[in-house]
PDB file of N, CA and C in Angstrom:
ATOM      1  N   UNK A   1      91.006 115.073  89.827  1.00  0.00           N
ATOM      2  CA  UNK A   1      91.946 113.994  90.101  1.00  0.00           C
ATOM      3  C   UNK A   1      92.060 113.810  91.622  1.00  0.00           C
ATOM      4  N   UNK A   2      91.831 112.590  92.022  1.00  0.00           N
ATOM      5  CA  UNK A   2      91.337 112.639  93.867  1.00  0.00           C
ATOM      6  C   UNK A   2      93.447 112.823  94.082  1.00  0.00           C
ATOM      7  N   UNK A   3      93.360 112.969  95.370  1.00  0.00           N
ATOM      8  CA  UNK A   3      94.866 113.025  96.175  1.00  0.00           C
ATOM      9  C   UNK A   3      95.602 111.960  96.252  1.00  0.00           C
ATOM     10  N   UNK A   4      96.202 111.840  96.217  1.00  0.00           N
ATOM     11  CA  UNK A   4      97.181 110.204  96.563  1.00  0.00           C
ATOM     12  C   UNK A   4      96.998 110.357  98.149  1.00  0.00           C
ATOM     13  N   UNK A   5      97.265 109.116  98.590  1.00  0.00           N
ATOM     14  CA  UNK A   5      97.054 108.904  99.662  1.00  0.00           C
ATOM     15  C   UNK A   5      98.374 108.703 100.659  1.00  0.00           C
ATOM     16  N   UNK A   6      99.457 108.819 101.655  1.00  0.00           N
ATOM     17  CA  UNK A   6     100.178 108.576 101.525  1.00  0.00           C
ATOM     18  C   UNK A   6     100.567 107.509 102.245  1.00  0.00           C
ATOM     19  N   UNK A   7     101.043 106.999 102.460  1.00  0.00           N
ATOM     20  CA  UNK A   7     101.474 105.595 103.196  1.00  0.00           C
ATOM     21  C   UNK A   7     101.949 106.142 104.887  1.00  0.00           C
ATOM     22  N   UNK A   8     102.935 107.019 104.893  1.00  0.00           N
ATOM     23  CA  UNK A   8     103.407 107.738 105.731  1.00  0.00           C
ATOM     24  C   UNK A   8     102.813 109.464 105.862  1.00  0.00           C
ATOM     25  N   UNK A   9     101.726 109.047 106.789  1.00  0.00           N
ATOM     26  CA  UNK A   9     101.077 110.326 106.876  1.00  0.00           C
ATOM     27  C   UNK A   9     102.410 111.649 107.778  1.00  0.00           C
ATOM     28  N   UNK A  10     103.412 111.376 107.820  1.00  0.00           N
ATOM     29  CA  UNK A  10     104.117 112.102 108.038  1.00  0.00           C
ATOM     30  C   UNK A  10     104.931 112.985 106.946  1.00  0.00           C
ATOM     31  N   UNK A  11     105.205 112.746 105.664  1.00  0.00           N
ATOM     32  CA  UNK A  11     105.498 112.871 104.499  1.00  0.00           C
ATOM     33  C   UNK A  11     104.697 114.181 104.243  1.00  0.00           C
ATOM     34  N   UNK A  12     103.537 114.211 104.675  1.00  0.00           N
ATOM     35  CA  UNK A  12     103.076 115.706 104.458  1.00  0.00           C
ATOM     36  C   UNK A  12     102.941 116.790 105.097  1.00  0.00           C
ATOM     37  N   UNK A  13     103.996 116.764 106.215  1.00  0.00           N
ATOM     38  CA  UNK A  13     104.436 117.982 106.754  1.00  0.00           C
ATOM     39  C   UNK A  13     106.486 118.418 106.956  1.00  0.00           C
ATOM     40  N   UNK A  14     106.770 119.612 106.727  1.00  0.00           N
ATOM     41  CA  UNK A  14     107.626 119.557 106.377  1.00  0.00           C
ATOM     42  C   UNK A  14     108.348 119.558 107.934  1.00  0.00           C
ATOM     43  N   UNK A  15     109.450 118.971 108.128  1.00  0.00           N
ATOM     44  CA  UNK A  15     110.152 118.440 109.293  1.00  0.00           C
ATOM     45  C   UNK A  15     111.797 119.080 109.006  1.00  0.00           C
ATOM     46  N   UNK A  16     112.125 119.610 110.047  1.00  0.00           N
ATOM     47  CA  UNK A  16     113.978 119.843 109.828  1.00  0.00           C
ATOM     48  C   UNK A  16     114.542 118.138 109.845  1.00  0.00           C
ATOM     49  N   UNK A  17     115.613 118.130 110.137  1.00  0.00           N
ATOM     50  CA  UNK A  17     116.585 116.958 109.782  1.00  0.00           C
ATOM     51  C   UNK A  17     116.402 116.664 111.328  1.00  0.00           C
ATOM     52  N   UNK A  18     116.594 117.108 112.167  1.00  0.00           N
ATOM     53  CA  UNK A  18     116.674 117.009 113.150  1.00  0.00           C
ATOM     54  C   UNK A  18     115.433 116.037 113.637  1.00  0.00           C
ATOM     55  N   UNK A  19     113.982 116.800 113.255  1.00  0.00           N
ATOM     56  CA  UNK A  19     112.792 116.411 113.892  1.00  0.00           C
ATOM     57  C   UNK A  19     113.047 115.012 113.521  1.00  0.00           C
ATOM     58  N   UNK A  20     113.055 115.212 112.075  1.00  0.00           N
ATOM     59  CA  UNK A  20     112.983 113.846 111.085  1.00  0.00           C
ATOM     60  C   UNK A  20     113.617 112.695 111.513  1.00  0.00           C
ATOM     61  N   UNK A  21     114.975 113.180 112.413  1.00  0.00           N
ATOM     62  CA  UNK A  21     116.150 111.742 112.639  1.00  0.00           C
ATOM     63  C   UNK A  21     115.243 111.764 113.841  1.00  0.00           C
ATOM     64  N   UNK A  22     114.728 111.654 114.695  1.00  0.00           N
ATOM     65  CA  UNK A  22     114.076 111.701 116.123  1.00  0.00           C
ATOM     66  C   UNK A  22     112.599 110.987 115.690  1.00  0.00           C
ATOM     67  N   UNK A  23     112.373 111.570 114.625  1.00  0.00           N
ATOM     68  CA  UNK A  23     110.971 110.319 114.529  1.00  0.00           C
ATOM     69  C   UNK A  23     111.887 109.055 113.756  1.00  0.00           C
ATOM     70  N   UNK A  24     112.286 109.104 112.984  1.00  0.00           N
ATOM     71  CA  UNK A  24     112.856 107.697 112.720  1.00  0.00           C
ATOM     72  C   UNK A  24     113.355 107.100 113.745  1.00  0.00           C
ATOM     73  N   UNK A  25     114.154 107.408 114.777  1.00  0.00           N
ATOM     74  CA  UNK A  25     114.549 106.525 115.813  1.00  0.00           C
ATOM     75  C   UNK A  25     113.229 106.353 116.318  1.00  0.00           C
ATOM     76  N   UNK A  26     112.400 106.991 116.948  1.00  0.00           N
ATOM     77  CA  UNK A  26     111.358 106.694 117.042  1.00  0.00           C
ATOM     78  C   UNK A  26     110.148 105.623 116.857  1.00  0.00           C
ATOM     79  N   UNK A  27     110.383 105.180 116.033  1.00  0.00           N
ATOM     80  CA  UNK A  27     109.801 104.287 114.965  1.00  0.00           C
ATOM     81  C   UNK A  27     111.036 103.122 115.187  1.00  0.00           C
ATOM     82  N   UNK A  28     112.227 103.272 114.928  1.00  0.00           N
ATOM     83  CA  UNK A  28     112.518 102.110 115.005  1.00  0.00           C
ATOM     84  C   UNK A  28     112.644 101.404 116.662  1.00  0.00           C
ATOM     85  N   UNK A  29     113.152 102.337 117.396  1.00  0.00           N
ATOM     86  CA  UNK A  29     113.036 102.060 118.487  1.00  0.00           C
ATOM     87  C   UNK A  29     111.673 100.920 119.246  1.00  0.00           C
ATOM     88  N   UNK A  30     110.598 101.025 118.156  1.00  0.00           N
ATOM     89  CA  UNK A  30     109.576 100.803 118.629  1.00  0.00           C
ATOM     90  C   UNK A  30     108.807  99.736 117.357  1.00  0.00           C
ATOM     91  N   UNK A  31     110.270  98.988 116.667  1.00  0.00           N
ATOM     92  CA  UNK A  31     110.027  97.790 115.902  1.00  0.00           C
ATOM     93  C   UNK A  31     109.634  98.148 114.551  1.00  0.00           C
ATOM     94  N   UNK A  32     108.950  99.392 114.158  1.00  0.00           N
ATOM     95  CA  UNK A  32     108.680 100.141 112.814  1.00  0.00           C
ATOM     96  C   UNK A  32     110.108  99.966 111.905  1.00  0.00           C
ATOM     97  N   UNK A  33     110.729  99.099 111.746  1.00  0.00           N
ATOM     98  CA  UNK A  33     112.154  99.240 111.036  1.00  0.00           C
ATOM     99  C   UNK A  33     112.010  99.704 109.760  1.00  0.00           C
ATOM    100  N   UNK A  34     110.763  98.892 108.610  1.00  0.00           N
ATOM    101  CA  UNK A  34     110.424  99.841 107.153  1.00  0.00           C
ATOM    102  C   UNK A  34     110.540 101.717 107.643  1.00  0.00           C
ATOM    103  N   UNK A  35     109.418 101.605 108.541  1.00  0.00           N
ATOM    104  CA  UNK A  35     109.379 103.387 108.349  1.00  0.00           C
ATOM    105  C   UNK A  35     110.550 103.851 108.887  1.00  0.00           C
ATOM    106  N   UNK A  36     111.040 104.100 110.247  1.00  0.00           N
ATOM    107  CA  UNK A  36     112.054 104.001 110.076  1.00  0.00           C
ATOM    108  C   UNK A  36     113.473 104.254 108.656  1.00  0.00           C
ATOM    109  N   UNK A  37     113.539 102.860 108.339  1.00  0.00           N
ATOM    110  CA  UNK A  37     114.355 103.099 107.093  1.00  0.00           C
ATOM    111  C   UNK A  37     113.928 104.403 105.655  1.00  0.00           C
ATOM    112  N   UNK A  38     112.470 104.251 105.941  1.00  0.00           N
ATOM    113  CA  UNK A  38     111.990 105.551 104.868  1.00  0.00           C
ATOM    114  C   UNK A  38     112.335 107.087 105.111  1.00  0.00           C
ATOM    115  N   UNK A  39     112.482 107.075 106.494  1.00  0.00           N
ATOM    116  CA  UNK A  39     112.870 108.689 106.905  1.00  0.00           C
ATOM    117  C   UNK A  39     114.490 108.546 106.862  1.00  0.00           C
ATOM    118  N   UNK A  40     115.477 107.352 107.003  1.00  0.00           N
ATOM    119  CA  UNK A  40     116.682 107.743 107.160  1.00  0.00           C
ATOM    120  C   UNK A  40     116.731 107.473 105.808  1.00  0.00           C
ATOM    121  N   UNK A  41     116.220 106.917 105.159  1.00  0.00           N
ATOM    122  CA  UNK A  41     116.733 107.590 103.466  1.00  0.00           C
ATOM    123  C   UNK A  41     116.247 109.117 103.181  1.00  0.00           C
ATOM    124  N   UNK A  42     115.342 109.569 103.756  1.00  0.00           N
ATOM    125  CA  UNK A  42     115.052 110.654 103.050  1.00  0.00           C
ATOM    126  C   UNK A  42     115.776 111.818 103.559  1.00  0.00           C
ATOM    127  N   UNK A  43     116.277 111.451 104.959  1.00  0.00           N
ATOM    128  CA  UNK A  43     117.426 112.251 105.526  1.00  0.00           C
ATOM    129  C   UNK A  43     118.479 112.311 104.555  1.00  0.00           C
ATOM    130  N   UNK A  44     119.353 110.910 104.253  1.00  0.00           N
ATOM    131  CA  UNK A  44     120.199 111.092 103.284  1.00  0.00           C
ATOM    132  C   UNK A  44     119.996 111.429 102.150  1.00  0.00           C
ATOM    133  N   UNK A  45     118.743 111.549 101.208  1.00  0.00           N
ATOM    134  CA  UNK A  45     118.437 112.524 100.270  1.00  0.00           C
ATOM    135  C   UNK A  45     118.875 113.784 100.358  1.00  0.00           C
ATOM    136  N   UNK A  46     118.892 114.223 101.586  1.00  0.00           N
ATOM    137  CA  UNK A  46     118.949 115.645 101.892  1.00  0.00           C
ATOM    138  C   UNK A  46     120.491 115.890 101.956  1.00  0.00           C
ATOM    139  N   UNK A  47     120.705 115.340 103.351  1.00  0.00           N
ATOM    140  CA  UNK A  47     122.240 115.593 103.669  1.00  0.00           C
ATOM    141  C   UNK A  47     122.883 113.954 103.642  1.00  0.00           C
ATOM    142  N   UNK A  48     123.553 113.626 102.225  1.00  0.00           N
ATOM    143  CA  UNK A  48     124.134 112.145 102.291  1.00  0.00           C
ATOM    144  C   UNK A  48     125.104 111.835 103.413  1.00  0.00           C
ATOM    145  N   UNK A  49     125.727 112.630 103.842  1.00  0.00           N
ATOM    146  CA  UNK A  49     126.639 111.909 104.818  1.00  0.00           C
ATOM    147  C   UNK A  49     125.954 112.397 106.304  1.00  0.00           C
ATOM    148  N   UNK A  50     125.065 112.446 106.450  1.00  0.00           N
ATOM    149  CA  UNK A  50     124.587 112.439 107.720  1.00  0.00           C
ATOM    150  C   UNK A  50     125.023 111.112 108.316  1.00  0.00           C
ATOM    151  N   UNK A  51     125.533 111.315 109.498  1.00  0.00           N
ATOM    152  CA  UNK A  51     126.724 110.412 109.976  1.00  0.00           C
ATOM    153  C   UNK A  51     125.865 109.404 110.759  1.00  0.00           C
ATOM    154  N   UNK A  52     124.680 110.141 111.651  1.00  0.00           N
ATOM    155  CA  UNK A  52     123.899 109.128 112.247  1.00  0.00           C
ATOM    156  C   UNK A  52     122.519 108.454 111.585  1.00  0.00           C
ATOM    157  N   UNK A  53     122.394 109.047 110.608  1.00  0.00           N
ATOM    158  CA  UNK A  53     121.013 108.186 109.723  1.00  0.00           C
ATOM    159  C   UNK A  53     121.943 107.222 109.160  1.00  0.00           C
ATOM    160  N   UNK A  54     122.946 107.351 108.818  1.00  0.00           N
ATOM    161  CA  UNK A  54     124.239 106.136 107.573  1.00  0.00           C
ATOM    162  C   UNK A  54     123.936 105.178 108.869  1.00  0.00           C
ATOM    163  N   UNK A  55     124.578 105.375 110.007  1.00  0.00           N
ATOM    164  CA  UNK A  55     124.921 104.250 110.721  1.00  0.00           C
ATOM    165  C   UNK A  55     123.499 103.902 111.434  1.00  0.00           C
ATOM    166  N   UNK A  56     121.899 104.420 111.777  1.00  0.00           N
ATOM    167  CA  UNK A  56     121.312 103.846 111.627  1.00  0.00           C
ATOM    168  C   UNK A  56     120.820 102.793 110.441  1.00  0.00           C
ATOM    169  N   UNK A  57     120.665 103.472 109.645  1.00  0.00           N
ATOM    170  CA  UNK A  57     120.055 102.301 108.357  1.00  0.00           C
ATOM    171  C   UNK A  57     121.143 101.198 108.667  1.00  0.00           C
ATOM    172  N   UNK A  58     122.622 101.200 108.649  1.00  0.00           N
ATOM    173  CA  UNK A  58     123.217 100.004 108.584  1.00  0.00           C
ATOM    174  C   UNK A  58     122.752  99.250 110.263  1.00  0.00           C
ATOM    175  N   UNK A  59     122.368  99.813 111.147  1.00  0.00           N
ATOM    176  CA  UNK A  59     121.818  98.976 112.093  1.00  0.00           C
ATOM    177  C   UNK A  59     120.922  98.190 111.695  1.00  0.00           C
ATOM    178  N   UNK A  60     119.799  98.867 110.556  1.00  0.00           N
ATOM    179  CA  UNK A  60     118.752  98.444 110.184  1.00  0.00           C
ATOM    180  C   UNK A  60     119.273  96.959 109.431  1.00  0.00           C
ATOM    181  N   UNK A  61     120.103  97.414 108.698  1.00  0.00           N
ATOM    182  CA  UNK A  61     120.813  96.506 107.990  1.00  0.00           C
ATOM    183  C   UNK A  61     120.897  94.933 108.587  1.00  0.00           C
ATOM    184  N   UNK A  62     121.242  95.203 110.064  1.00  0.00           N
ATOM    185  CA  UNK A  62     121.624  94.309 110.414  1.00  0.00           C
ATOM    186  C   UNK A  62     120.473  93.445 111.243  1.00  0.00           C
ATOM    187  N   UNK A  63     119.346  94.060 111.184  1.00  0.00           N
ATOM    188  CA  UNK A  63     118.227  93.712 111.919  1.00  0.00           C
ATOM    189  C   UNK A  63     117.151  92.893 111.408  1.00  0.00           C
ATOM    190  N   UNK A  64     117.338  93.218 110.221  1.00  0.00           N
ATOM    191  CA  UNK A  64     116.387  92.623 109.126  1.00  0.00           C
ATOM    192  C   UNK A  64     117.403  91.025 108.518  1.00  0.00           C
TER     193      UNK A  64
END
Protein backbone atom coordinates (compact mmCIF):
# COMPACT_ATOMS: atom_id res chain seq x y z
CA UNK A 1 0.00 0.00 0.00
CA UNK A 2 2.17 3.17 -1.26
CA UNK A 3 2.24 6.20 1.70
CA UNK A 4 -0.13 9.00 1.58
CA UNK A 5 1.37 11.88 0.70
CA UNK A 6 0.95 14.78 2.87
CA UNK A 7 -0.13 18.14 1.91
CA UNK A 8 1.82 19.70 4.84
CA UNK A 9 5.13 18.13 4.83
CA UNK A 10 5.38 19.38 8.31
CA UNK A 11 2.68 17.02 9.77
CA UNK A 12 5.35 14.42 9.82
CA UNK A 13 7.48 15.48 12.40
CA UNK A 14 6.49 15.78 15.83
CA UNK A 15 6.67 19.60 17.05
CA UNK A 16 5.91 20.94 20.86
CA UNK A 17 3.06 23.59 20.91
CA UNK A 18 5.36 26.04 21.09
CA UNK A 19 7.46 25.18 17.80
CA UNK A 20 4.06 24.58 16.19
CA UNK A 21 2.46 28.22 17.21
CA UNK A 22 5.86 29.85 15.71
CA UNK A 23 5.54 28.05 12.43
CA UNK A 24 1.98 28.96 12.07
CA UNK A 25 2.65 32.57 12.64
CA UNK A 26 5.15 31.96 10.38
CA UNK A 27 3.20 31.04 7.58
CA UNK A 28 0.74 33.42 8.18
CA UNK A 29 2.86 36.20 8.62
CA UNK A 30 3.98 35.44 5.19
CA UNK A 31 0.28 35.26 3.48
CA UNK A 32 0.06 31.18 3.95
CA UNK A 33 -3.35 31.91 5.92
CA UNK A 34 -4.86 28.01 4.92
CA UNK A 35 -1.63 26.54 6.51
CA UNK A 36 -1.42 28.65 8.96
CA UNK A 37 -5.09 27.99 10.03
CA UNK A 38 -4.16 24.03 9.82
CA UNK A 39 -1.51 24.24 12.60
CA UNK A 40 -3.71 26.61 14.84
CA UNK A 41 -6.36 24.04 14.69
CA UNK A 42 -4.19 21.37 15.44
CA UNK A 43 -2.80 23.37 18.34
CA UNK A 44 -6.32 23.59 19.60
CA UNK A 45 -6.77 19.87 19.15
CA UNK A 46 -4.24 19.62 21.64
CA UNK A 47 -4.66 22.39 24.11
CA UNK A 48 -8.38 24.05 23.23
CA UNK A 49 -7.99 27.12 25.01
CA UNK A 50 -4.70 28.03 23.89
CA UNK A 51 -5.27 31.68 24.21
CA UNK A 52 -3.01 32.75 21.29
CA UNK A 53 -3.83 30.15 18.44
CA UNK A 54 -7.99 31.10 19.46
CA UNK A 55 -7.16 34.68 18.80
CA UNK A 56 -4.98 33.95 15.85
CA UNK A 57 -7.44 31.85 13.81
CA UNK A 58 -10.06 34.62 14.67
CA UNK A 59 -7.50 37.09 13.02
CA UNK A 60 -7.60 34.63 10.32
CA UNK A 61 -11.15 34.98 10.54
CA UNK A 62 -11.05 38.26 9.75
CA UNK A 63 -8.67 38.16 6.85
CA UNK A 64 -10.27 35.90 4.68
Amino acid sequence: MPQRRSRYPLERFIMTIPEAFQTAILHHKNGRLKEAEVIYRQILAVQPHHADALHMLGVIATQV
